[in-house]
N, C-alpha and C. Protein backbone atom coordinates (compact mmCIF):
# COMPACT_ATOMS: atom_id res chain seq x y z
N UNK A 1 153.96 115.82 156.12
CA UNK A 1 153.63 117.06 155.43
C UNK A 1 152.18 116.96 154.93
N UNK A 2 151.46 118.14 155.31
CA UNK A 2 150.08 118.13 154.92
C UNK A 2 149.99 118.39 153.20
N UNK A 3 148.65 117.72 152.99
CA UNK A 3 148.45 118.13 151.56
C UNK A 3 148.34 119.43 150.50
N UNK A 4 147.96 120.64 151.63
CA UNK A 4 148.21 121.94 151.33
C UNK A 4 149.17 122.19 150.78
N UNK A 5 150.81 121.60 151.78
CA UNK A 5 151.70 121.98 151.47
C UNK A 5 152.73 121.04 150.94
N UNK A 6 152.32 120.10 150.64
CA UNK A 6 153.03 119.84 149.46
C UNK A 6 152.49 120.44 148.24
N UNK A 7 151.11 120.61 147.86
CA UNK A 7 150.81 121.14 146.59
C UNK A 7 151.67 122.22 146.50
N UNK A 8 152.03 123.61 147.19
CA UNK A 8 152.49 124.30 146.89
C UNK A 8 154.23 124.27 146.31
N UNK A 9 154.58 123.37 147.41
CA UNK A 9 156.16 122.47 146.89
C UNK A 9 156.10 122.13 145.73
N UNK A 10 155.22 121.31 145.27
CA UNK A 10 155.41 120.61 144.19
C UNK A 10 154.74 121.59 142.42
N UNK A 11 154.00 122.82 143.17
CA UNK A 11 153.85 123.78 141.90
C UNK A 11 155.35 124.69 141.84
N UNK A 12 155.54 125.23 142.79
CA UNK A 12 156.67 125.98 142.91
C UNK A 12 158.13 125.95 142.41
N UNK A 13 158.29 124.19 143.00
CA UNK A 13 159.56 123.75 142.06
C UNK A 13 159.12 123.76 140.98
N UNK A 14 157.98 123.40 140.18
CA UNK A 14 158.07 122.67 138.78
C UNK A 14 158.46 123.82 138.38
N UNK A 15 157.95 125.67 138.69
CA UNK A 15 158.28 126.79 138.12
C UNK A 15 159.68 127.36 138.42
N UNK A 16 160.87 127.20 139.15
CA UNK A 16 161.80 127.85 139.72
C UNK A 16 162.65 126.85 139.17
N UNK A 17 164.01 128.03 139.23
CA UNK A 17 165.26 127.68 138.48
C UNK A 17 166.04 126.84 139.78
N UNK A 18 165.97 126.94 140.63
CA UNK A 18 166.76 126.52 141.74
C UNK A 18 165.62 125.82 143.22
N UNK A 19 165.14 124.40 142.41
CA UNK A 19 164.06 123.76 143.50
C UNK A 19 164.47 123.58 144.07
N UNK A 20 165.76 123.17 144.82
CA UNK A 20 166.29 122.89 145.54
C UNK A 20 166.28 124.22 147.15
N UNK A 21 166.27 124.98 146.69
CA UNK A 21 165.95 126.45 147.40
C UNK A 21 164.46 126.33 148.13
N UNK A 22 163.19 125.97 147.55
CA UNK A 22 161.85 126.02 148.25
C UNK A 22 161.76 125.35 149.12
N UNK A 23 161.51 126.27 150.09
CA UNK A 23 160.80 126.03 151.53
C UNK A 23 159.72 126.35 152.06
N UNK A 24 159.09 125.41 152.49
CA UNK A 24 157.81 125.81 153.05
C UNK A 24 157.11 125.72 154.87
N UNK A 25 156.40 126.63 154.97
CA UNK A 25 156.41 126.58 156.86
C UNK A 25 155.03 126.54 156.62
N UNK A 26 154.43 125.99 157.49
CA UNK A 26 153.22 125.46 157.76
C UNK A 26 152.46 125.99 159.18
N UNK A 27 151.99 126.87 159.45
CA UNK A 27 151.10 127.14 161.12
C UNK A 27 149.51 127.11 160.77
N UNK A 28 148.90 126.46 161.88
CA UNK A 28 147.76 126.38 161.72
C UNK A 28 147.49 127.58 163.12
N UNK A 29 146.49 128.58 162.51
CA UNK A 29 145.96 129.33 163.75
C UNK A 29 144.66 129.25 164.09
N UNK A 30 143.79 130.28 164.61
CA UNK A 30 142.50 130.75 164.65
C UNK A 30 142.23 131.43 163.30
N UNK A 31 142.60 131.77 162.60
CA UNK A 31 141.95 132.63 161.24
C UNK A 31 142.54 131.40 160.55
N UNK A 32 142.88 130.06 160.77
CA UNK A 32 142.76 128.86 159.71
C UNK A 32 144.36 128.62 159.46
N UNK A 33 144.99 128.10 158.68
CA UNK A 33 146.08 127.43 157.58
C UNK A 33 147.10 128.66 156.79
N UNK A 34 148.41 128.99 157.58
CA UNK A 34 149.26 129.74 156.88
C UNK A 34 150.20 128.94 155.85
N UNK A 35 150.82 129.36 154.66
CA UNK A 35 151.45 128.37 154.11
C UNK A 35 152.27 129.54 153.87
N UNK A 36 154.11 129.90 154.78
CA UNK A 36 154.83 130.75 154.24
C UNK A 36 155.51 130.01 153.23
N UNK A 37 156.07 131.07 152.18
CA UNK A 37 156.79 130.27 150.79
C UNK A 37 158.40 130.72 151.02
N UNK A 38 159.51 130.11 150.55
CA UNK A 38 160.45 130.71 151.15
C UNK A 38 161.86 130.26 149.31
N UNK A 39 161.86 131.15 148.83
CA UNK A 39 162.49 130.76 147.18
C UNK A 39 163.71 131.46 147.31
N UNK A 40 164.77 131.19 146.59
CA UNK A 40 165.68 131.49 146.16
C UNK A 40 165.34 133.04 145.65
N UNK A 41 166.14 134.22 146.13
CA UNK A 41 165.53 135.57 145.66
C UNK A 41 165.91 135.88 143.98
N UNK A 42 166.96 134.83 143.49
CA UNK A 42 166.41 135.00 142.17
C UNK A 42 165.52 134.74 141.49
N UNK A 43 164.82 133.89 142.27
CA UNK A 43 163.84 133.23 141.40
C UNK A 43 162.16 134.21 141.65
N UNK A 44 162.06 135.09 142.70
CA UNK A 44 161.07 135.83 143.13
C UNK A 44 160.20 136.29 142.05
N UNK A 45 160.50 136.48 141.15
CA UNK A 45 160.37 136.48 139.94
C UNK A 45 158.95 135.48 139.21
N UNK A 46 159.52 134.28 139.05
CA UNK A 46 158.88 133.71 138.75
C UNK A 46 157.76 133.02 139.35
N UNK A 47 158.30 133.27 140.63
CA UNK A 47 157.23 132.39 141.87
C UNK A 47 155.51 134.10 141.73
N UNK A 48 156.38 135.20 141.56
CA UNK A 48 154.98 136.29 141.48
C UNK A 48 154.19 136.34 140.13
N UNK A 49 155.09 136.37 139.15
CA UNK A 49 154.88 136.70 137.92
C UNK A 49 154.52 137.93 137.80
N UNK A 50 154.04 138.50 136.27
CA UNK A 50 153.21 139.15 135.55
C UNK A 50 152.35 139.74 136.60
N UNK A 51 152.53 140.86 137.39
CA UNK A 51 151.86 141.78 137.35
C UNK A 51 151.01 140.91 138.67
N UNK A 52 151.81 139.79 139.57
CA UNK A 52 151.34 139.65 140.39
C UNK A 52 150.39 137.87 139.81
N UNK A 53 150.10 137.40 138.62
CA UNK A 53 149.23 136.56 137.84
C UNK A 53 149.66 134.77 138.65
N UNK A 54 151.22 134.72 138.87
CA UNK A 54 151.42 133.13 139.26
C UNK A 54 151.14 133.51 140.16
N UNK A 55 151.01 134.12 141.61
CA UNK A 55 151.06 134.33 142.65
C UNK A 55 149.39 133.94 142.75
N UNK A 56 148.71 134.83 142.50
CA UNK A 56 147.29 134.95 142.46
C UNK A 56 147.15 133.67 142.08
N UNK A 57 147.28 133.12 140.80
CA UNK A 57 146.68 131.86 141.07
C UNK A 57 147.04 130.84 141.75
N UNK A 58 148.47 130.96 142.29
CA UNK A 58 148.59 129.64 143.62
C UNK A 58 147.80 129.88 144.41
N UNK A 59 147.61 131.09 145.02
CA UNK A 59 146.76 131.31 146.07
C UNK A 59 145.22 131.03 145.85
N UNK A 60 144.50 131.24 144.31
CA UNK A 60 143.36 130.37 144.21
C UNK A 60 143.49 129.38 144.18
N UNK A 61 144.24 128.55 143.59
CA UNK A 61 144.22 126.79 143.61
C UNK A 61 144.26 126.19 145.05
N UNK A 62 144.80 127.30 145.95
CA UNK A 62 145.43 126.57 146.98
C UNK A 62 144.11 126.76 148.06
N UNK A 63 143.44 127.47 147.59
CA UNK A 63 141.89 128.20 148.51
C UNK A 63 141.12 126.64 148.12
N UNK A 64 141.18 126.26 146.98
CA UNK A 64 140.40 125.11 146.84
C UNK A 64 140.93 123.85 147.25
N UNK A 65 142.10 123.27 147.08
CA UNK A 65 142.47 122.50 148.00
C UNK A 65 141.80 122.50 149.39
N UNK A 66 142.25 124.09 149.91
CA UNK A 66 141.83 123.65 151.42
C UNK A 66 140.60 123.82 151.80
N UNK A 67 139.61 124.08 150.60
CA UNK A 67 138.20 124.11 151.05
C UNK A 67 137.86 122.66 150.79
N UNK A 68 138.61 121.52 150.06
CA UNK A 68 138.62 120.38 149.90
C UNK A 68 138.63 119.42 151.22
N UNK A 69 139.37 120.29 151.91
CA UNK A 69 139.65 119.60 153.51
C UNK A 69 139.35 120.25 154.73
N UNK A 70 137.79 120.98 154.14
CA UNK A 70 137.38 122.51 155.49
C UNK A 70 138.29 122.61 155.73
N UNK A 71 139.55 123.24 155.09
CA UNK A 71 139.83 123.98 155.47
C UNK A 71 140.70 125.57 155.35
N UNK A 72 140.39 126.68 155.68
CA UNK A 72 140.72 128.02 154.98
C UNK A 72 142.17 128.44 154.92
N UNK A 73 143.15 128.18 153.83
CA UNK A 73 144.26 128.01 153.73
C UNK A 73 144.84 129.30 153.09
N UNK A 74 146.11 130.09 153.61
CA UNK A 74 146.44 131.55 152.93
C UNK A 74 147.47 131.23 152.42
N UNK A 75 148.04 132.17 151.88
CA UNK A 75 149.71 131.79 151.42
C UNK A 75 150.31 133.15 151.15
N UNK A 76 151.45 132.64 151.83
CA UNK A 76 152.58 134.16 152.04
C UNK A 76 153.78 133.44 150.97
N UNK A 77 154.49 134.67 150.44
CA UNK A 77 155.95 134.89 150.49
C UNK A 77 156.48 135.68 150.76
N UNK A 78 157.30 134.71 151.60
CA UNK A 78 158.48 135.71 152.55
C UNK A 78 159.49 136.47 151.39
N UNK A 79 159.66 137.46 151.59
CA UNK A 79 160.25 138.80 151.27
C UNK A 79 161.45 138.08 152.07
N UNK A 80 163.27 138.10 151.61
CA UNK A 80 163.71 138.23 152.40
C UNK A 80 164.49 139.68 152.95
N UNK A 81 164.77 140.15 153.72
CA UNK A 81 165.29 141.15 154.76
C UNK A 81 165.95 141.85 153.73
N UNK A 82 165.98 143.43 153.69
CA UNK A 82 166.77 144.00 152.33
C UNK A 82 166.80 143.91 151.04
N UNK A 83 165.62 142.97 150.76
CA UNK A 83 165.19 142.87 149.49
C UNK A 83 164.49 143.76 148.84
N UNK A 84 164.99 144.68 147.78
CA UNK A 84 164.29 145.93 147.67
C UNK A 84 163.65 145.96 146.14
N UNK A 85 163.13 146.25 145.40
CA UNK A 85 162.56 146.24 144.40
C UNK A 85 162.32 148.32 143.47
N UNK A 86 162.39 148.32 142.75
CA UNK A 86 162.67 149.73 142.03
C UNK A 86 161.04 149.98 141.65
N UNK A 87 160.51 150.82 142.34
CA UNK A 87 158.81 151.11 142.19
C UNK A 87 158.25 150.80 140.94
N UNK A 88 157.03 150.60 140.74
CA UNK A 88 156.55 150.99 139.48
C UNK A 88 156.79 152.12 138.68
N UNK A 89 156.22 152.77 137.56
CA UNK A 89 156.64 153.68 136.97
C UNK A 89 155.26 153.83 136.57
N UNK A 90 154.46 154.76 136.62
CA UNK A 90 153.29 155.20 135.44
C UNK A 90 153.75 156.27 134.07
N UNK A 91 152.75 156.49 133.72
CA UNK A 91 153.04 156.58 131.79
C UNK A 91 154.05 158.20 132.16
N UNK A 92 153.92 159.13 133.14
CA UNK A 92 154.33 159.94 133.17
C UNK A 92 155.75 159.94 133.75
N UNK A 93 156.21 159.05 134.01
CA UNK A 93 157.59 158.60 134.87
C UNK A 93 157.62 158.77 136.19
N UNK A 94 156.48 159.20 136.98
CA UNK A 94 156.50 159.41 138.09
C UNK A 94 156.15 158.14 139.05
N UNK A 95 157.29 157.77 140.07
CA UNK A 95 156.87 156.67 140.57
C UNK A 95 155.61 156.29 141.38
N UNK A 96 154.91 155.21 141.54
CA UNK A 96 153.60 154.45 142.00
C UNK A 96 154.01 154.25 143.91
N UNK A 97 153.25 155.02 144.63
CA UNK A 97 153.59 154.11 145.97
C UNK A 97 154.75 155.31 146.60
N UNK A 98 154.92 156.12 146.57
CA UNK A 98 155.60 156.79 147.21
C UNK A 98 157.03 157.09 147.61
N UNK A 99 157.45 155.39 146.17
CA UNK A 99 158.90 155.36 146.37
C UNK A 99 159.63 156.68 145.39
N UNK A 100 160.99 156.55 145.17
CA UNK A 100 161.80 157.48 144.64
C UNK A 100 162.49 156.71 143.34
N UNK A 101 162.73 157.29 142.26
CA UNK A 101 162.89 156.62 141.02
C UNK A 101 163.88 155.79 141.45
N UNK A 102 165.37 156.24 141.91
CA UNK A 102 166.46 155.66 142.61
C UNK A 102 166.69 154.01 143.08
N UNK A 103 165.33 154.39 143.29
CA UNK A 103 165.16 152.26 143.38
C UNK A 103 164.93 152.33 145.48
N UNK A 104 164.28 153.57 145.96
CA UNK A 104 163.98 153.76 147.00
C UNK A 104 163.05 152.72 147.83
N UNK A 105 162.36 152.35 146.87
CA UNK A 105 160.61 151.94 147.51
C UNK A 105 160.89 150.84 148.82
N UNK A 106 160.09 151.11 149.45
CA UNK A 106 159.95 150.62 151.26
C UNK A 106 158.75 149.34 150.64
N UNK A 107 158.41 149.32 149.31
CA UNK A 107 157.33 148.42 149.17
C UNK A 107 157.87 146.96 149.56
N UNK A 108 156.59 146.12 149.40
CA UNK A 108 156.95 144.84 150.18
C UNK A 108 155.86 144.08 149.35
N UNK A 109 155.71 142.00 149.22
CA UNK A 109 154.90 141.73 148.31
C UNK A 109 154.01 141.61 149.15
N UNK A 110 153.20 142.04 150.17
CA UNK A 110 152.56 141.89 150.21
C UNK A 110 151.56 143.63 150.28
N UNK A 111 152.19 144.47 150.33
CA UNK A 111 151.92 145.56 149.43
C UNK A 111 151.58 145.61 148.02
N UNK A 112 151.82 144.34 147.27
CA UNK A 112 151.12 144.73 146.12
C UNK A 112 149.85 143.89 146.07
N UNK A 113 149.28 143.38 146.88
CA UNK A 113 147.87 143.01 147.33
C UNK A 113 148.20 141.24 146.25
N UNK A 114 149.00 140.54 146.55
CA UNK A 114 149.20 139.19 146.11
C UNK A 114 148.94 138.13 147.20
């Protein structure tokens, strides 16, 4: 296991209720170093945080790692299949993104630019 990806293993469990659940996939392409994340969907939660905040910063820590080892490293989490999430709400109650209050939204995390 490359060093990329254990860092992310080893931040991920320390944050999640169920480490035992994290998985990680590793492809190296032409646009550089994918690191998919793969968590327990209760825990989705904690692996994004606040408004998107843990997410963002694995993905900076993890930019420096791999500029540590040339090389340009991304990081996904996998959404799994039917996993649906209830839109945002702005101050007027009207939902963000085109979903329906109902808990409609087609959104996805990587729709919220994480």
């Amino acid at each position: 296991m490359e060093r990329d990806q254990e860092f992310v293993e080893y931040v991920i469990k320390a944050i999640v209720n169920k480490p035992e659940d994290v998985k990680t996939e590793r492809t190296v392409d032409e646009r550089g170093v994918l690191i998919t994340l793969h968590v327990n969907p209760e825990d989705m939660g904690y692996v994004i945080g606040r408004q998107g905040q843990t997410a963002r910063s694995v993905r900076t820590l993890l930019k420096i790692v791999g500029a540590k080892n040339d090389a340009r490293v991304n990081f996904k989490i996998h959404e799994p299949e039917g996993s649906r999430r209830p839109p945002r709400m702005r101050e007027e109650g009207e939902a963000v993104g085109g979903g329906s209050p109902s808990g409609d939204s087609e959104a996805s995390v990587d729709d919220l630019g994480i």
